[in-house]
PDB file of N, CA and C in Angstrom:
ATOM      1  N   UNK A   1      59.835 -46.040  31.026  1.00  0.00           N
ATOM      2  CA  UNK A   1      60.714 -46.975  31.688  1.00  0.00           C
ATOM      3  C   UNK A   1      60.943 -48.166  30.765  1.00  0.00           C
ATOM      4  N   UNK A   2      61.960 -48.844  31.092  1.00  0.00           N
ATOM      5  CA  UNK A   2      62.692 -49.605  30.081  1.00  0.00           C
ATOM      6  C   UNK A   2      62.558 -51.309  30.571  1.00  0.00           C
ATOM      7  N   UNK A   3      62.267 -52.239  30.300  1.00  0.00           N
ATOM      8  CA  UNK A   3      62.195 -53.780  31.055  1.00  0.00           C
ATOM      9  C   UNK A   3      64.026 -54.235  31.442  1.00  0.00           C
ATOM     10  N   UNK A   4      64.280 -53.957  32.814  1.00  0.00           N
ATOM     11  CA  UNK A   4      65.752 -54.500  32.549  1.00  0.00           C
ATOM     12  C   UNK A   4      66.215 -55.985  31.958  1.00  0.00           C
ATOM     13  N   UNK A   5      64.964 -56.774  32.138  1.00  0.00           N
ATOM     14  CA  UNK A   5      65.696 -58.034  31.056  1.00  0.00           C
ATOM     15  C   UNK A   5      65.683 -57.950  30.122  1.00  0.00           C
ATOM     16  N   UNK A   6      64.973 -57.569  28.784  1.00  0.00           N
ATOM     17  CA  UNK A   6      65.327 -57.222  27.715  1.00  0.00           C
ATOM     18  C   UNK A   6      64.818 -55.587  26.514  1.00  0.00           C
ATOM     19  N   UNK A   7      64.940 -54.556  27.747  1.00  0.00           N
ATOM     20  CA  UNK A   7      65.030 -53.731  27.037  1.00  0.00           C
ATOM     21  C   UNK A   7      63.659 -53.087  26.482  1.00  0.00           C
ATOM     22  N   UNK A   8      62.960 -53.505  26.769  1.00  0.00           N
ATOM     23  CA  UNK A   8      61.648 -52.924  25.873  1.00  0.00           C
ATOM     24  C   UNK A   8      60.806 -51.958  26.633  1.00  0.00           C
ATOM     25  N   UNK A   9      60.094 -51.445  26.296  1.00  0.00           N
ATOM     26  CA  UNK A   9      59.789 -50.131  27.242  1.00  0.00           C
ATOM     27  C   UNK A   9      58.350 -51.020  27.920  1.00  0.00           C
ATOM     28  N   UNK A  10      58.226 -50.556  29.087  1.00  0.00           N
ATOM     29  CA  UNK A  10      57.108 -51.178  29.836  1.00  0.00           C
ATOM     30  C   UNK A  10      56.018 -50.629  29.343  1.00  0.00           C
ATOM     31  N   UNK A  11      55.075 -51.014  29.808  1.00  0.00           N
ATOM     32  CA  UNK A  11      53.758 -50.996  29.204  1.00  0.00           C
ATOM     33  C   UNK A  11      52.504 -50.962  30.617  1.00  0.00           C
ATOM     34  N   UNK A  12      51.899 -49.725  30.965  1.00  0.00           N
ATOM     35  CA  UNK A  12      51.109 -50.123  31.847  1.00  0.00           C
ATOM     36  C   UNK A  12      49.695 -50.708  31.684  1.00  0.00           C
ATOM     37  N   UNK A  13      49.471 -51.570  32.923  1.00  0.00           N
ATOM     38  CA  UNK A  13      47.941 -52.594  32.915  1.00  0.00           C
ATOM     39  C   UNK A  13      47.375 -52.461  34.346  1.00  0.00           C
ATOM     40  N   UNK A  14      46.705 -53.268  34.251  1.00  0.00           N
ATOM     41  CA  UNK A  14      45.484 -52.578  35.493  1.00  0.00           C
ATOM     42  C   UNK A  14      45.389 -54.514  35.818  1.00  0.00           C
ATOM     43  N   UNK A  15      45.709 -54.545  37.380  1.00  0.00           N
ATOM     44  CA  UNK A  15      45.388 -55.981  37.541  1.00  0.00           C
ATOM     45  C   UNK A  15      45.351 -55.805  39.362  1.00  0.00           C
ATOM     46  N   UNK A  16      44.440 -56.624  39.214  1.00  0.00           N
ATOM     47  CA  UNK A  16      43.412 -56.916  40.570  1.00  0.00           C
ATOM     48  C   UNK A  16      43.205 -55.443  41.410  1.00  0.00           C
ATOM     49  N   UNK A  17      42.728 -54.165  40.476  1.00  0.00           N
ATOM     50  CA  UNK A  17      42.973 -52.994  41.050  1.00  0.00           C
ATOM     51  C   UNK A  17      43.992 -52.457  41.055  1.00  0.00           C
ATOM     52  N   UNK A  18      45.130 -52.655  40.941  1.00  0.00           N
ATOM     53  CA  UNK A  18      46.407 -52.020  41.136  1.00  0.00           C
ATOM     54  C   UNK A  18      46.762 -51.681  39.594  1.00  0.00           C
ATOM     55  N   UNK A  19      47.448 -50.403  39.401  1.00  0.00           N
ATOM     56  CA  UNK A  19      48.325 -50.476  38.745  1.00  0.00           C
ATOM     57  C   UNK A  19      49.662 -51.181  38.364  1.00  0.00           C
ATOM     58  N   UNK A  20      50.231 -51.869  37.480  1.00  0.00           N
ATOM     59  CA  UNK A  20      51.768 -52.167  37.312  1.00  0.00           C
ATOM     60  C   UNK A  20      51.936 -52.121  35.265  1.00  0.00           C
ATOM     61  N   UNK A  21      53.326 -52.147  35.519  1.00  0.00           N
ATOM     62  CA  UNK A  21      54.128 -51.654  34.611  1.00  0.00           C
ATOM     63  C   UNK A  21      54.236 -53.493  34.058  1.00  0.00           C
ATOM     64  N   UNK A  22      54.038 -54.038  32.530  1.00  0.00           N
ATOM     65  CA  UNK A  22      54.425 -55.511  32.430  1.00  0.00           C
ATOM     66  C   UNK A  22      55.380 -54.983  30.992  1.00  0.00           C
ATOM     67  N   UNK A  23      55.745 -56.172  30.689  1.00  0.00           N
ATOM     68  CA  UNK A  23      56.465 -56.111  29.163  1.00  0.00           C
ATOM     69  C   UNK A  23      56.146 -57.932  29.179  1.00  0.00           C
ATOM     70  N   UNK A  24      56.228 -58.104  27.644  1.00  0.00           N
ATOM     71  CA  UNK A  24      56.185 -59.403  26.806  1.00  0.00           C
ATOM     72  C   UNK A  24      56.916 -60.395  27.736  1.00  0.00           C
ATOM     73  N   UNK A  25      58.362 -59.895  27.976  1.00  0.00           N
ATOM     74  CA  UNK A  25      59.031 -61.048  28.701  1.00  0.00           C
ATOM     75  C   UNK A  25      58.696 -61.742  29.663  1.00  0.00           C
ATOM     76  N   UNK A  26      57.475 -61.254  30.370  1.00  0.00           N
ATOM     77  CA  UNK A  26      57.349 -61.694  31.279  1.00  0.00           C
ATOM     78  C   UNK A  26      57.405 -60.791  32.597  1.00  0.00           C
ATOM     79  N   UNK A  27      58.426 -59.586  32.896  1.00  0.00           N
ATOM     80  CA  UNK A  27      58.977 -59.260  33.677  1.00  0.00           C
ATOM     81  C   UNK A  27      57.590 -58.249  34.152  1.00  0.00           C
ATOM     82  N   UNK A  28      57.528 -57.736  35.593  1.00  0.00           N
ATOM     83  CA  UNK A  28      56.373 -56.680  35.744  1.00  0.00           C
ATOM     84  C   UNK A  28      57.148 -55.997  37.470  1.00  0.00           C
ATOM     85  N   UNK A  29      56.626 -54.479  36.782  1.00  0.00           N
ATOM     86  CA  UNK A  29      56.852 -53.864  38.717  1.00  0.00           C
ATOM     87  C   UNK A  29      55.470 -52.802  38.528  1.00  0.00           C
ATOM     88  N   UNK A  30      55.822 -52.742  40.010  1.00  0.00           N
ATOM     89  CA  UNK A  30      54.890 -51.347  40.332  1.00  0.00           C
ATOM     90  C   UNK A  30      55.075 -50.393  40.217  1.00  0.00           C
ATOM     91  N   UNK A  31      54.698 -49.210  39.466  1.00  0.00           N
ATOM     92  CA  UNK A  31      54.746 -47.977  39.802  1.00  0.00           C
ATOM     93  C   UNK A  31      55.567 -47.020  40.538  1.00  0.00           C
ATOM     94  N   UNK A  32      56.134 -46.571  40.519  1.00  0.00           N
ATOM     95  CA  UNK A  32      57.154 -45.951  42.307  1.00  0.00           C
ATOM     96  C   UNK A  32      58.012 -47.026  42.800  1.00  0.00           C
ATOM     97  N   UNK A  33      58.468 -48.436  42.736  1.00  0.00           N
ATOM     98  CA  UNK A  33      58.565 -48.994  42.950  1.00  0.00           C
ATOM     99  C   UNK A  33      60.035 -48.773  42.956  1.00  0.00           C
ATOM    100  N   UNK A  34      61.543 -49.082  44.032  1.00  0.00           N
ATOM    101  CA  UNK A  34      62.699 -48.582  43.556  1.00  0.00           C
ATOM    102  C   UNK A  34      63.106 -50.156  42.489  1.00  0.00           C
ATOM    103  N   UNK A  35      64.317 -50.272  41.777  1.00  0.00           N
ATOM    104  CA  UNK A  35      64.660 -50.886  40.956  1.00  0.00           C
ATOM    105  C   UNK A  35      65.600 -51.524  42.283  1.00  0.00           C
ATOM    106  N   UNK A  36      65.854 -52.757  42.153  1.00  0.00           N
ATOM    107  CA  UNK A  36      66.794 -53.295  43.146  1.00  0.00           C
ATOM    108  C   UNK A  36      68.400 -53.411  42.248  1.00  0.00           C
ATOM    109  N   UNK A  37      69.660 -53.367  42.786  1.00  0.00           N
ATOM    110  CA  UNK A  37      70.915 -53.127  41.779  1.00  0.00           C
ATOM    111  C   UNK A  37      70.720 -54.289  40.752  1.00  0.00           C
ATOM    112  N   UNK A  38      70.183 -55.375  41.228  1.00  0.00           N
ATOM    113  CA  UNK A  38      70.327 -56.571  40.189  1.00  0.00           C
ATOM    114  C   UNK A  38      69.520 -56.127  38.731  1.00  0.00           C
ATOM    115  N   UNK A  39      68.431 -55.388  39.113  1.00  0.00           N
ATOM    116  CA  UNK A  39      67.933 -54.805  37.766  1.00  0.00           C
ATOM    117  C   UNK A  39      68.562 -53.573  37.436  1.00  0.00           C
ATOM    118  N   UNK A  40      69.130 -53.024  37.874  1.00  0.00           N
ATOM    119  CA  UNK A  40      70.233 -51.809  37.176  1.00  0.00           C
ATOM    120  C   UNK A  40      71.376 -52.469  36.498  1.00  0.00           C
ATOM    121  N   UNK A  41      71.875 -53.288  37.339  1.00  0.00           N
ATOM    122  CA  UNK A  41      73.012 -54.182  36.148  1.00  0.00           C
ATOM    123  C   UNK A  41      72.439 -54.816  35.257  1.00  0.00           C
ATOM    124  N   UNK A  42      71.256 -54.975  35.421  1.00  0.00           N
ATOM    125  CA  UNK A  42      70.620 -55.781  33.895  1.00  0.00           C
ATOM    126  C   UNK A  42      70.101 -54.558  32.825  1.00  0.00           C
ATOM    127  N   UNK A  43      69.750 -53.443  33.214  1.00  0.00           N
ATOM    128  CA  UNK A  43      69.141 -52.182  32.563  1.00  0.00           C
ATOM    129  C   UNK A  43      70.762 -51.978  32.093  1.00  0.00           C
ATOM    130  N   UNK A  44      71.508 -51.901  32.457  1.00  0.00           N
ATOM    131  CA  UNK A  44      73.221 -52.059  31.879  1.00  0.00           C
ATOM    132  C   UNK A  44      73.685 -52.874  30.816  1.00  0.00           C
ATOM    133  N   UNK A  45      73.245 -53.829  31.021  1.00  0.00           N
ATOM    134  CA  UNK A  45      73.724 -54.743  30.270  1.00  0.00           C
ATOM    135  C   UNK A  45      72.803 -55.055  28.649  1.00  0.00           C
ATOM    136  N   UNK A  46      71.797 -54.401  28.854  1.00  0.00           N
ATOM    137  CA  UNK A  46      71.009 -54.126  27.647  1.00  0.00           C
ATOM    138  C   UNK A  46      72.117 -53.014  26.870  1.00  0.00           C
ATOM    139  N   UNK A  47      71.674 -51.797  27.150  1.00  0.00           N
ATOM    140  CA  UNK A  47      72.573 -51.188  26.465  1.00  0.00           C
ATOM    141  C   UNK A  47      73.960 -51.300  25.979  1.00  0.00           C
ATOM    142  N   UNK A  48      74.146 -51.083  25.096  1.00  0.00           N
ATOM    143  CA  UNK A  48      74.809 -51.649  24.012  1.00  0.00           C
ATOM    144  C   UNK A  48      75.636 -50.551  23.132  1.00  0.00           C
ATOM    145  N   UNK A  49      76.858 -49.956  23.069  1.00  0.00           N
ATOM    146  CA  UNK A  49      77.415 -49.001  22.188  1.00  0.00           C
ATOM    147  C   UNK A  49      77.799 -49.263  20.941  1.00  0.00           C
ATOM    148  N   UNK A  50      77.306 -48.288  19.811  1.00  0.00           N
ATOM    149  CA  UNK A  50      77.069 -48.567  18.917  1.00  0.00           C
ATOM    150  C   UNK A  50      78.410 -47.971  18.116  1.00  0.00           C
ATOM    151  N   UNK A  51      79.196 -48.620  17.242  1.00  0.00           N
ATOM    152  CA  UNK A  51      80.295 -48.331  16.980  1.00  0.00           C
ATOM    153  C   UNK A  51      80.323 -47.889  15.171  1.00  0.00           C
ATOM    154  N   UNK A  52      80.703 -46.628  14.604  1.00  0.00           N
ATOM    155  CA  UNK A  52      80.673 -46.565  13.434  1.00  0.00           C
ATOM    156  C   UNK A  52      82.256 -47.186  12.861  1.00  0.00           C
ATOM    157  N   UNK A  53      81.618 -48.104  12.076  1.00  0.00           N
ATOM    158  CA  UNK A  53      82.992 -48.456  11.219  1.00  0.00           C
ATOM    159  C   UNK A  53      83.237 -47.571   9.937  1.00  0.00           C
ATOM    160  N   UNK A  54      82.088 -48.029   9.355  1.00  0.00           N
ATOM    161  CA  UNK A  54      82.058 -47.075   7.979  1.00  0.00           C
ATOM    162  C   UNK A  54      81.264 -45.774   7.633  1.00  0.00           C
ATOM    163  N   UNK A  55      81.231 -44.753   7.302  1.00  0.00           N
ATOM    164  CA  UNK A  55      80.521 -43.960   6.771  1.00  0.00           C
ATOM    165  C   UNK A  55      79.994 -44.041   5.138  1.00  0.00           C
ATOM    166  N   UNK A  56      79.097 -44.020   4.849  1.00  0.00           N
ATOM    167  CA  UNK A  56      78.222 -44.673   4.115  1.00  0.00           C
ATOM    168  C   UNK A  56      77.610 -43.589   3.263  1.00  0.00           C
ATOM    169  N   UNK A  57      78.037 -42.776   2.377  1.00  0.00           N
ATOM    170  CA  UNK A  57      76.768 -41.791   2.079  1.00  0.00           C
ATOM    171  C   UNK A  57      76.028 -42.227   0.673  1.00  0.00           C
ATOM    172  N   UNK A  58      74.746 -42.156   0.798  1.00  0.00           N
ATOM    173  CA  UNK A  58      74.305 -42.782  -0.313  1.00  0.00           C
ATOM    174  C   UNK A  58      73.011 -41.845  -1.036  1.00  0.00           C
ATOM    175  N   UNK A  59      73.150 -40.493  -0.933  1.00  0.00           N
ATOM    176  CA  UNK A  59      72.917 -39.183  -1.717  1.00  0.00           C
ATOM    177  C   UNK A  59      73.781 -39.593  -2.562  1.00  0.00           C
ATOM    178  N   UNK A  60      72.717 -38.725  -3.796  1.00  0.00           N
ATOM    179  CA  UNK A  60      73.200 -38.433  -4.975  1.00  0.00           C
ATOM    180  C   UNK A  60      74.678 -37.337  -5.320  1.00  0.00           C
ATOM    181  N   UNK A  61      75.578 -37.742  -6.170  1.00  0.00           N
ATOM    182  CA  UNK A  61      76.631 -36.626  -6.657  1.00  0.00           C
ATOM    183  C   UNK A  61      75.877 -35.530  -7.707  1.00  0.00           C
ATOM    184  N   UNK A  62      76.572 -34.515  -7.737  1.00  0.00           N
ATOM    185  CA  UNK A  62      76.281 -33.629  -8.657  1.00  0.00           C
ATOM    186  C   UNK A  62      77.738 -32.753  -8.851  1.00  0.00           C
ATOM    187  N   UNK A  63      78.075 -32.256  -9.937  1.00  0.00           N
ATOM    188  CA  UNK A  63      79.396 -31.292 -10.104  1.00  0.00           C
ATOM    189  C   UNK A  63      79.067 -30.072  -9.847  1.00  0.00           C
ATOM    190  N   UNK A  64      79.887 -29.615  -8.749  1.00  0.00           N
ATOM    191  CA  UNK A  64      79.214 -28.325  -8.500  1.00  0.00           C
ATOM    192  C   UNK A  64      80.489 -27.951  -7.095  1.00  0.00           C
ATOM    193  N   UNK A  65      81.090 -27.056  -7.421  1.00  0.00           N
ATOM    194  CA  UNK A  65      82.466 -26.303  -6.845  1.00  0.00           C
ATOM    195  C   UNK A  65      82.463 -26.487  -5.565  1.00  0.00           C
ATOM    196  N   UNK A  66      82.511 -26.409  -4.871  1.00  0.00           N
ATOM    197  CA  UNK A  66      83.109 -26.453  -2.910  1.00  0.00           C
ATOM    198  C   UNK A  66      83.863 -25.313  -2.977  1.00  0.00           C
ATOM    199  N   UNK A  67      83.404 -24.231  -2.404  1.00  0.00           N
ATOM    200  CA  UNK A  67      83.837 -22.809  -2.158  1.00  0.00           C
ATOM    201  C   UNK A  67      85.199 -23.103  -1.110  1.00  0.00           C
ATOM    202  N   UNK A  68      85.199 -24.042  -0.269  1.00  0.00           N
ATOM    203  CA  UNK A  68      86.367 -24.643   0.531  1.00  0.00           C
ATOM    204  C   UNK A  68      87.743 -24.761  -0.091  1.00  0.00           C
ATOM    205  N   UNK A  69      87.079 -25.773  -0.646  1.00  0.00           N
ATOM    206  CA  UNK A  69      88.566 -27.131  -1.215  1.00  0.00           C
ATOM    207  C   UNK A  69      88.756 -26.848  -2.889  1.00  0.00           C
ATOM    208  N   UNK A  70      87.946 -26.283  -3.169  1.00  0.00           N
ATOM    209  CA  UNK A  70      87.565 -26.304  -5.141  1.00  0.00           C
ATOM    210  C   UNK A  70      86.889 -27.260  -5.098  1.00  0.00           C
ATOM    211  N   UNK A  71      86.795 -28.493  -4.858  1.00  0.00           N
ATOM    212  CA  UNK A  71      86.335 -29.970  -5.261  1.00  0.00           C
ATOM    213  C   UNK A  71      85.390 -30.057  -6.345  1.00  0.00           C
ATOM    214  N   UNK A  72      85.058 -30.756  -7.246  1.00  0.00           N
ATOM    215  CA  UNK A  72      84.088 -30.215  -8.007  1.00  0.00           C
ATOM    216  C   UNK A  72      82.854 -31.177  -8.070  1.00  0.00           C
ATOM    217  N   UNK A  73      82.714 -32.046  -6.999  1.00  0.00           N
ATOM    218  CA  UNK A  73      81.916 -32.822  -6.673  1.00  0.00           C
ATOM    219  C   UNK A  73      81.681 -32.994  -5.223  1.00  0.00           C
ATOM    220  N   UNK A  74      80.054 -33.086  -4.988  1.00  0.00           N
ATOM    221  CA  UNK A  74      79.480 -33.067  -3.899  1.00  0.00           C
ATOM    222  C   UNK A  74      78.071 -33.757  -3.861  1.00  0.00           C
ATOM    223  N   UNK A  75      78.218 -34.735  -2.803  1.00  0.00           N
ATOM    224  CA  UNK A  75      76.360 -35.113  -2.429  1.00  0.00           C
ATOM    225  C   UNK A  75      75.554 -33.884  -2.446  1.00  0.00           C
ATOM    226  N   UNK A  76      74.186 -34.406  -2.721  1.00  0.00           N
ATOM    227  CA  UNK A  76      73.371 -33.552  -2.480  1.00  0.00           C
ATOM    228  C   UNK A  76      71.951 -34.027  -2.164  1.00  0.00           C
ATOM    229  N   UNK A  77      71.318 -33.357  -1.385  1.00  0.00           N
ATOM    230  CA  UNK A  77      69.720 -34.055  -0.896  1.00  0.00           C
ATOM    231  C   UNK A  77      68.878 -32.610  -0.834  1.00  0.00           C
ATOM    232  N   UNK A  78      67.717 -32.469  -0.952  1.00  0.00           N
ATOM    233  CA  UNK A  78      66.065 -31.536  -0.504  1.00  0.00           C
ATOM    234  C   UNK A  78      65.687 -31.600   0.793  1.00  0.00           C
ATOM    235  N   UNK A  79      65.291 -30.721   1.502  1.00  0.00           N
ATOM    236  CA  UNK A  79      64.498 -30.445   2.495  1.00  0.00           C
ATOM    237  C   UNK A  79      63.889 -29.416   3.045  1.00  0.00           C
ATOM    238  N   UNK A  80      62.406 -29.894   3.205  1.00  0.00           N
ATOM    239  CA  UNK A  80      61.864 -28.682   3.493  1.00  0.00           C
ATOM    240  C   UNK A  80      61.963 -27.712   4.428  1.00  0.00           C
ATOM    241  N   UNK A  81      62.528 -26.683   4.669  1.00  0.00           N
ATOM    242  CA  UNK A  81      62.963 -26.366   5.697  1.00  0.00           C
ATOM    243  C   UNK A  81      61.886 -25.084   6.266  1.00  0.00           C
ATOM    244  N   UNK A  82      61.229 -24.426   5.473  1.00  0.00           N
ATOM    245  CA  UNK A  82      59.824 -23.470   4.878  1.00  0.00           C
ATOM    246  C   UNK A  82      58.657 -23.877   5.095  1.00  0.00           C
ATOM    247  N   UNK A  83      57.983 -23.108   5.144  1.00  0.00           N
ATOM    248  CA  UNK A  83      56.370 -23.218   4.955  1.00  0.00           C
ATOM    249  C   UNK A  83      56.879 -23.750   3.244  1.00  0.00           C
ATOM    250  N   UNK A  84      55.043 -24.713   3.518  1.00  0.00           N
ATOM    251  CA  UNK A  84      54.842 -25.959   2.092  1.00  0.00           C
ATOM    252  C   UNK A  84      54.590 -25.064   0.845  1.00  0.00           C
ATOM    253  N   UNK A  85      54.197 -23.632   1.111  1.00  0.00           N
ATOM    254  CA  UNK A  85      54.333 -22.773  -0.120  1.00  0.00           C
ATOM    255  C   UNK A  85      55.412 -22.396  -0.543  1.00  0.00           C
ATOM    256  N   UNK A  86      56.555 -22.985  -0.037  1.00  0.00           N
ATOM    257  CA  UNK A  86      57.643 -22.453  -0.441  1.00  0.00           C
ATOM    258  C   UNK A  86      58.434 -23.430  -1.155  1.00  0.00           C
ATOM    259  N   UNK A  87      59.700 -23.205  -1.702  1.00  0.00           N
ATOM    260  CA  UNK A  87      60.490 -24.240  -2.078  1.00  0.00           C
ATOM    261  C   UNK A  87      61.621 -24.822  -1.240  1.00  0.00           C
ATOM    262  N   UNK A  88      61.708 -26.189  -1.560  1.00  0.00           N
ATOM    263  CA  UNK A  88      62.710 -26.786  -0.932  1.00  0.00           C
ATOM    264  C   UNK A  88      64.258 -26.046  -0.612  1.00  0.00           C
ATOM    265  N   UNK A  89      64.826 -26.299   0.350  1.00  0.00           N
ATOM    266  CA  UNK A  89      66.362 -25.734   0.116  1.00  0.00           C
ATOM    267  C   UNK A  89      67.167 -26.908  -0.286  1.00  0.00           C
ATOM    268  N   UNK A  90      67.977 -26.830  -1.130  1.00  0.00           N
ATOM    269  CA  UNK A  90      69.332 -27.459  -1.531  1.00  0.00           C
ATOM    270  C   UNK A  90      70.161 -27.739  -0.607  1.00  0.00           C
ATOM    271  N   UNK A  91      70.944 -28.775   0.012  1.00  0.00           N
ATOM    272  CA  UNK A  91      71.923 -29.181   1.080  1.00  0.00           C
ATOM    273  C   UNK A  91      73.482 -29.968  -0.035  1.00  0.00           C
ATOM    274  N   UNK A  92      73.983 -29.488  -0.082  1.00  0.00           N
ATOM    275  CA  UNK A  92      75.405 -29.884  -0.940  1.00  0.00           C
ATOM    276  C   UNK A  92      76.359 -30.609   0.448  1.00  0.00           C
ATOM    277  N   UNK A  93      76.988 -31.712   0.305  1.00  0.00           N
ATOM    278  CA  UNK A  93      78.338 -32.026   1.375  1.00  0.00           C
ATOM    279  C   UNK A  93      79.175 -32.515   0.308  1.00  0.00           C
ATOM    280  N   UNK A  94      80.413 -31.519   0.324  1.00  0.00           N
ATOM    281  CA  UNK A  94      81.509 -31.769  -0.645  1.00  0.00           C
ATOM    282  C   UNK A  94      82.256 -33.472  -0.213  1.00  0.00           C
ATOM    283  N   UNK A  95      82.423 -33.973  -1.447  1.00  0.00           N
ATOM    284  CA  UNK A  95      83.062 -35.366  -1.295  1.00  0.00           C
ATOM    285  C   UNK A  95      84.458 -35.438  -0.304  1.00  0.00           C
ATOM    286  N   UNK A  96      84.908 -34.359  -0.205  1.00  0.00           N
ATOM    287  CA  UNK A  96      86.660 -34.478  -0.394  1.00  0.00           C
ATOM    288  C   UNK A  96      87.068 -34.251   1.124  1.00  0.00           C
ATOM    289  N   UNK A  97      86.115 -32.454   1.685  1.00  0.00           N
ATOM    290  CA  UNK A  97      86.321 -31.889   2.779  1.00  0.00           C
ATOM    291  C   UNK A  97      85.220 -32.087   3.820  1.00  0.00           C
ATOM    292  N   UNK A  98      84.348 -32.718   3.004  1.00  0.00           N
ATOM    293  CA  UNK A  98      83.017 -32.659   3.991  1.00  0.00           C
ATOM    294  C   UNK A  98      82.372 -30.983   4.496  1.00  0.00           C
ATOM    295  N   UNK A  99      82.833 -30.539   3.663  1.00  0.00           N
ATOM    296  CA  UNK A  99      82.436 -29.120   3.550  1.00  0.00           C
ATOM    297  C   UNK A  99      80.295 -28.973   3.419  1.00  0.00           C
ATOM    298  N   UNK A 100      79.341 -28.992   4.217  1.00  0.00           N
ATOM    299  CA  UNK A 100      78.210 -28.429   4.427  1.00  0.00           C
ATOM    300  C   UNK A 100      77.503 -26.751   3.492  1.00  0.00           C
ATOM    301  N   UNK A 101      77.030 -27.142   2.718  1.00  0.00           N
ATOM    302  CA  UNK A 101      76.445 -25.460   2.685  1.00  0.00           C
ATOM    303  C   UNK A 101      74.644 -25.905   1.550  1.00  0.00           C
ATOM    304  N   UNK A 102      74.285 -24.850   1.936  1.00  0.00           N
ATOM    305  CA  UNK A 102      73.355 -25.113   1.056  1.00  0.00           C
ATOM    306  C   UNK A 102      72.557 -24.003   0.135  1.00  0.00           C
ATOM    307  N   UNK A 103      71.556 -24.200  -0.754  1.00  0.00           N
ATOM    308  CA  UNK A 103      71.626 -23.318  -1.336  1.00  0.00           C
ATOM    309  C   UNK A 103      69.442 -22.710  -1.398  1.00  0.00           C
ATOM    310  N   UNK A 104      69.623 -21.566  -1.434  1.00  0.00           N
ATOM    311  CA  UNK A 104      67.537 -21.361  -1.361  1.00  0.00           C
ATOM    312  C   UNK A 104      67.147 -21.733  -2.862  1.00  0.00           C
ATOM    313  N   UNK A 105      66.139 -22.030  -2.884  1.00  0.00           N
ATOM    314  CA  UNK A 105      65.407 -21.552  -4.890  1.00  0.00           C
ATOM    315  C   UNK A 105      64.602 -20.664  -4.632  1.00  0.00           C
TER     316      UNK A 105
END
């Protein structure tokens, strides 16, 4: 559960016997307890949509064909995708088409 005044996930504590849910801010409920609307419009008003302006890629280039477009340049990054005895796979995204593929060693 989430603190509707600012968002932070509650945290349970043990006080005078009872269970309740507190966060930093100050704010605290009980357990089972329903949320009244004033804290749903505030659990609202935290969240926040996150808007992409730019796309950003900041992998390395390498020259190497795009079976797609021709392009002859494409990012590229490692990941293990295998058991650790194995080798990494290759992930290529062409600059041009955004073309995905990757390659085994």
């Amino acid at each position: 559960m989430f603190c509707p005044k600012c968002g932070s996930i509650l945290r349970p504590k043990e006080k005078a016997g009872k269970k309740i849910l507190f966060c930093n801010c100050g704010f605290t409920k009980t357990p089972g307890e329903q949320e009244t609307s004033a804290e749903l419009k505030e659990t609202t008003k935290v969240a926040k949509k996150i808007e992409v302006v730019e796309n950003i890629e900041i992998n390395p280039k390498i020259k190497i064909t795009c079976d797609k477009c021709n392009n002859t340049i494409a990012y590229y990054w490692t990941q293990q995708t295998r058991g650790a005895d194995e080798p990494e796979t290759r992930f290529f995204k062409c600059t041009k088409c955004n073309h995905t593929w990757r390659e085994y060693a």
